[in-house]
C-alpha atoms as a PDB file:
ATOM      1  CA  UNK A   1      -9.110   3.195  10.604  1.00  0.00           C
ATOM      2  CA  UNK A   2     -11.587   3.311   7.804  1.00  0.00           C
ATOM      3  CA  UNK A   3     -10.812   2.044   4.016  1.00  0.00           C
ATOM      4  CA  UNK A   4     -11.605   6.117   2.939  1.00  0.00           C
ATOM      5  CA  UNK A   5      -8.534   6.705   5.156  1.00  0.00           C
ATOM      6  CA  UNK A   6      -6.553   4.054   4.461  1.00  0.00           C
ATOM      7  CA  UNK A   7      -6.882   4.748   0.604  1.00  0.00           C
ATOM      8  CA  UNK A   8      -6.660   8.434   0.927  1.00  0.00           C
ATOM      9  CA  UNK A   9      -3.164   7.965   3.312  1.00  0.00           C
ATOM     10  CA  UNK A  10      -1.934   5.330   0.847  1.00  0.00           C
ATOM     11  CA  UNK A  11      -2.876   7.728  -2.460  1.00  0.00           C
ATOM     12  CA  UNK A  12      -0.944  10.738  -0.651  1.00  0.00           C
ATOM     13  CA  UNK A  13       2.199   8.517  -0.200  1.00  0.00           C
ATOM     14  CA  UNK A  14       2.318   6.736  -3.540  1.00  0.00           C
ATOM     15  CA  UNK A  15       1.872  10.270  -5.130  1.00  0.00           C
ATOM     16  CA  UNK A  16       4.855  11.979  -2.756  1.00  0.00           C
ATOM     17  CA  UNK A  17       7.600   9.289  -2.581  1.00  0.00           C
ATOM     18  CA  UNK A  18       6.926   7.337  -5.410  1.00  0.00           C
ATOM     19  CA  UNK A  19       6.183   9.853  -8.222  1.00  0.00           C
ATOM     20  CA  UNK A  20       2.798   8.155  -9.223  1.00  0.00           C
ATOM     21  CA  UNK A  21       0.411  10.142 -11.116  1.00  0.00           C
ATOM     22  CA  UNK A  22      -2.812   9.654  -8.893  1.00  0.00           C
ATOM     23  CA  UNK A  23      -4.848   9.444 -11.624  1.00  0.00           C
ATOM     24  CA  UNK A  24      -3.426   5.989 -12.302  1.00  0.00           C
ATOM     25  CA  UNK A  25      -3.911   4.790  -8.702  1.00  0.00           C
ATOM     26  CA  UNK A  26      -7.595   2.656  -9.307  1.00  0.00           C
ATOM     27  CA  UNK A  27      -8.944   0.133  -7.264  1.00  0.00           C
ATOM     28  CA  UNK A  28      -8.657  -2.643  -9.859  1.00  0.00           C
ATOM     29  CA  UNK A  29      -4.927  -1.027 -11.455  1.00  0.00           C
ATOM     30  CA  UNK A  30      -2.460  -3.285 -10.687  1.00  0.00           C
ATOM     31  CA  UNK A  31       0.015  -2.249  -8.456  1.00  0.00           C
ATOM     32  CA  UNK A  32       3.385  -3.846  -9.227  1.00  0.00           C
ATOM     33  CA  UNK A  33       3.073  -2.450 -13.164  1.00  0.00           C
ATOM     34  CA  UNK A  34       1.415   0.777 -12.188  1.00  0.00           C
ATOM     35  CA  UNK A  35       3.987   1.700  -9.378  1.00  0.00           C
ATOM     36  CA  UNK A  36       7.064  -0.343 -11.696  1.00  0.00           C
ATOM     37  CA  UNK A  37       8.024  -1.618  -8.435  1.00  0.00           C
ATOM     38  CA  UNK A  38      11.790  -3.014  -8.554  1.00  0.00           C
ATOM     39  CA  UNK A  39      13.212  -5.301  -5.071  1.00  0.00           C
ATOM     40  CA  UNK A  40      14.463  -1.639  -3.911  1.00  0.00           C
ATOM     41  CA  UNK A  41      11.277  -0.137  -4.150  1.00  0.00           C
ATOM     42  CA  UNK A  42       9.421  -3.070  -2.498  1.00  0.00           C
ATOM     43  CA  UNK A  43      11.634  -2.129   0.768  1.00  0.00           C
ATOM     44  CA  UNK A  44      11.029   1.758   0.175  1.00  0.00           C
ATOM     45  CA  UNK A  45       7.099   0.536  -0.067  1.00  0.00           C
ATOM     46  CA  UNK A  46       7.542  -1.473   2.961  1.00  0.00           C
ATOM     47  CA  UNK A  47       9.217   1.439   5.370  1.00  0.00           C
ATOM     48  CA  UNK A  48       6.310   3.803   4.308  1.00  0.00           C
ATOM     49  CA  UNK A  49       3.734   1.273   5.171  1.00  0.00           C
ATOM     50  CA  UNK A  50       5.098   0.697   8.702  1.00  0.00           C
ATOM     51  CA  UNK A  51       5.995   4.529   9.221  1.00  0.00           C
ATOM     52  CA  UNK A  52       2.331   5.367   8.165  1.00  0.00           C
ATOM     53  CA  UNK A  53       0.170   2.473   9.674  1.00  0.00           C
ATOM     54  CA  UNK A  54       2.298   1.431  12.603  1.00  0.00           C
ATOM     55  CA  UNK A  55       2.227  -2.618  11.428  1.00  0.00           C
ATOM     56  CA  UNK A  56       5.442  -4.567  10.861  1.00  0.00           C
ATOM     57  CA  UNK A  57       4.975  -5.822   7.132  1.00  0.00           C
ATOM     58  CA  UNK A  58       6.080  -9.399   6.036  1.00  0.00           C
ATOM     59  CA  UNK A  59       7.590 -10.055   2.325  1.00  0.00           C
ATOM     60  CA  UNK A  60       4.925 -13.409   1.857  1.00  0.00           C
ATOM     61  CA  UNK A  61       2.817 -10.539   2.659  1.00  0.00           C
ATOM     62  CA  UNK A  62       2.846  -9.364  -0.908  1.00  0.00           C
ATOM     63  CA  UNK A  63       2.299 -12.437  -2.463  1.00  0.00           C
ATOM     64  CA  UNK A  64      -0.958 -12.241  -3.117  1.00  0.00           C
ATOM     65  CA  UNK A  65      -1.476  -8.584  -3.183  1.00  0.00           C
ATOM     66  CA  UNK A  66      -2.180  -7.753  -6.905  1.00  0.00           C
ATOM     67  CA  UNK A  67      -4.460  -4.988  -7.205  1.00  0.00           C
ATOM     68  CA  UNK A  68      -4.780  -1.317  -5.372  1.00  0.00           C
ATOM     69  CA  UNK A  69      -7.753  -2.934  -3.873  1.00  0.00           C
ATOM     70  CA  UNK A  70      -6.050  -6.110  -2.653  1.00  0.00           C
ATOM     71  CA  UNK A  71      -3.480  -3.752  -0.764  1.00  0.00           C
ATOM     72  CA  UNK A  72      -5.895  -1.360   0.476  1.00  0.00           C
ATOM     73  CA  UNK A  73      -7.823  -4.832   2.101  1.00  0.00           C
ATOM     74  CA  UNK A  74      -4.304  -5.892   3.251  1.00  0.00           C
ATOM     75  CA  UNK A  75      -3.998  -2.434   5.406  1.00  0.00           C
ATOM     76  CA  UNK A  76      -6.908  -2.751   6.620  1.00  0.00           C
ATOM     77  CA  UNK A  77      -6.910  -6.111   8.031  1.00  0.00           C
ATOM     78  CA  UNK A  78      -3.549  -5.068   9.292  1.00  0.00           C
ATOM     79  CA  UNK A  79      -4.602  -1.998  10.920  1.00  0.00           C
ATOM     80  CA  UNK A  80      -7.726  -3.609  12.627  1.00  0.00           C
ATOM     81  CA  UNK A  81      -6.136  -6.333  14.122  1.00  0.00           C
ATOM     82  CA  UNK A  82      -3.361  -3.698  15.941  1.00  0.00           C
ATOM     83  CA  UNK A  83      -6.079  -2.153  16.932  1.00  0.00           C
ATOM     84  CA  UNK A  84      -7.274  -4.745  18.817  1.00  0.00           C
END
């Protein structure tokens, strides 16, 4: 899948089940204090990665994901190496 998909996919979600305005969705943002993320949301965030991109996510997963463009990269490494 290519990162224009993956962001445009990930943009669409954010905006439906979490209520962000898209406008604050940039590649640099960051994501925990743009999406105010609490531990419930994490697992909501989680659920609508795997329904969307078909990868089992891992909590250490997020540990270094930061930015918008940190968790597009993580999708996409994700997605490429199922693909495989």
């Amino acid at each position: 899948m290519e990162l224009n998909k993956i962001i445009e996919v990930t943009k669409g979600f954010l905006v439906e089940e979490f209520e962000v305005d898209e406008e604050l969705i940039l590649p640099d943002a960051n994501l925990k204090e743009t999406l105010d993320l609490d531990s419930l949301d994490y697992v909501d965030l989680v659920v609508v990665i795997e329904q969307n991109f078909g990868f089992k996510v891992q909590q250490e997963d997020f540990t270094d994901i930061h930015t918008f463009q940190d968790f597009y990269a993580y999708i996409e490494g994700k997605v490429g190496a199922t693909a495989k």
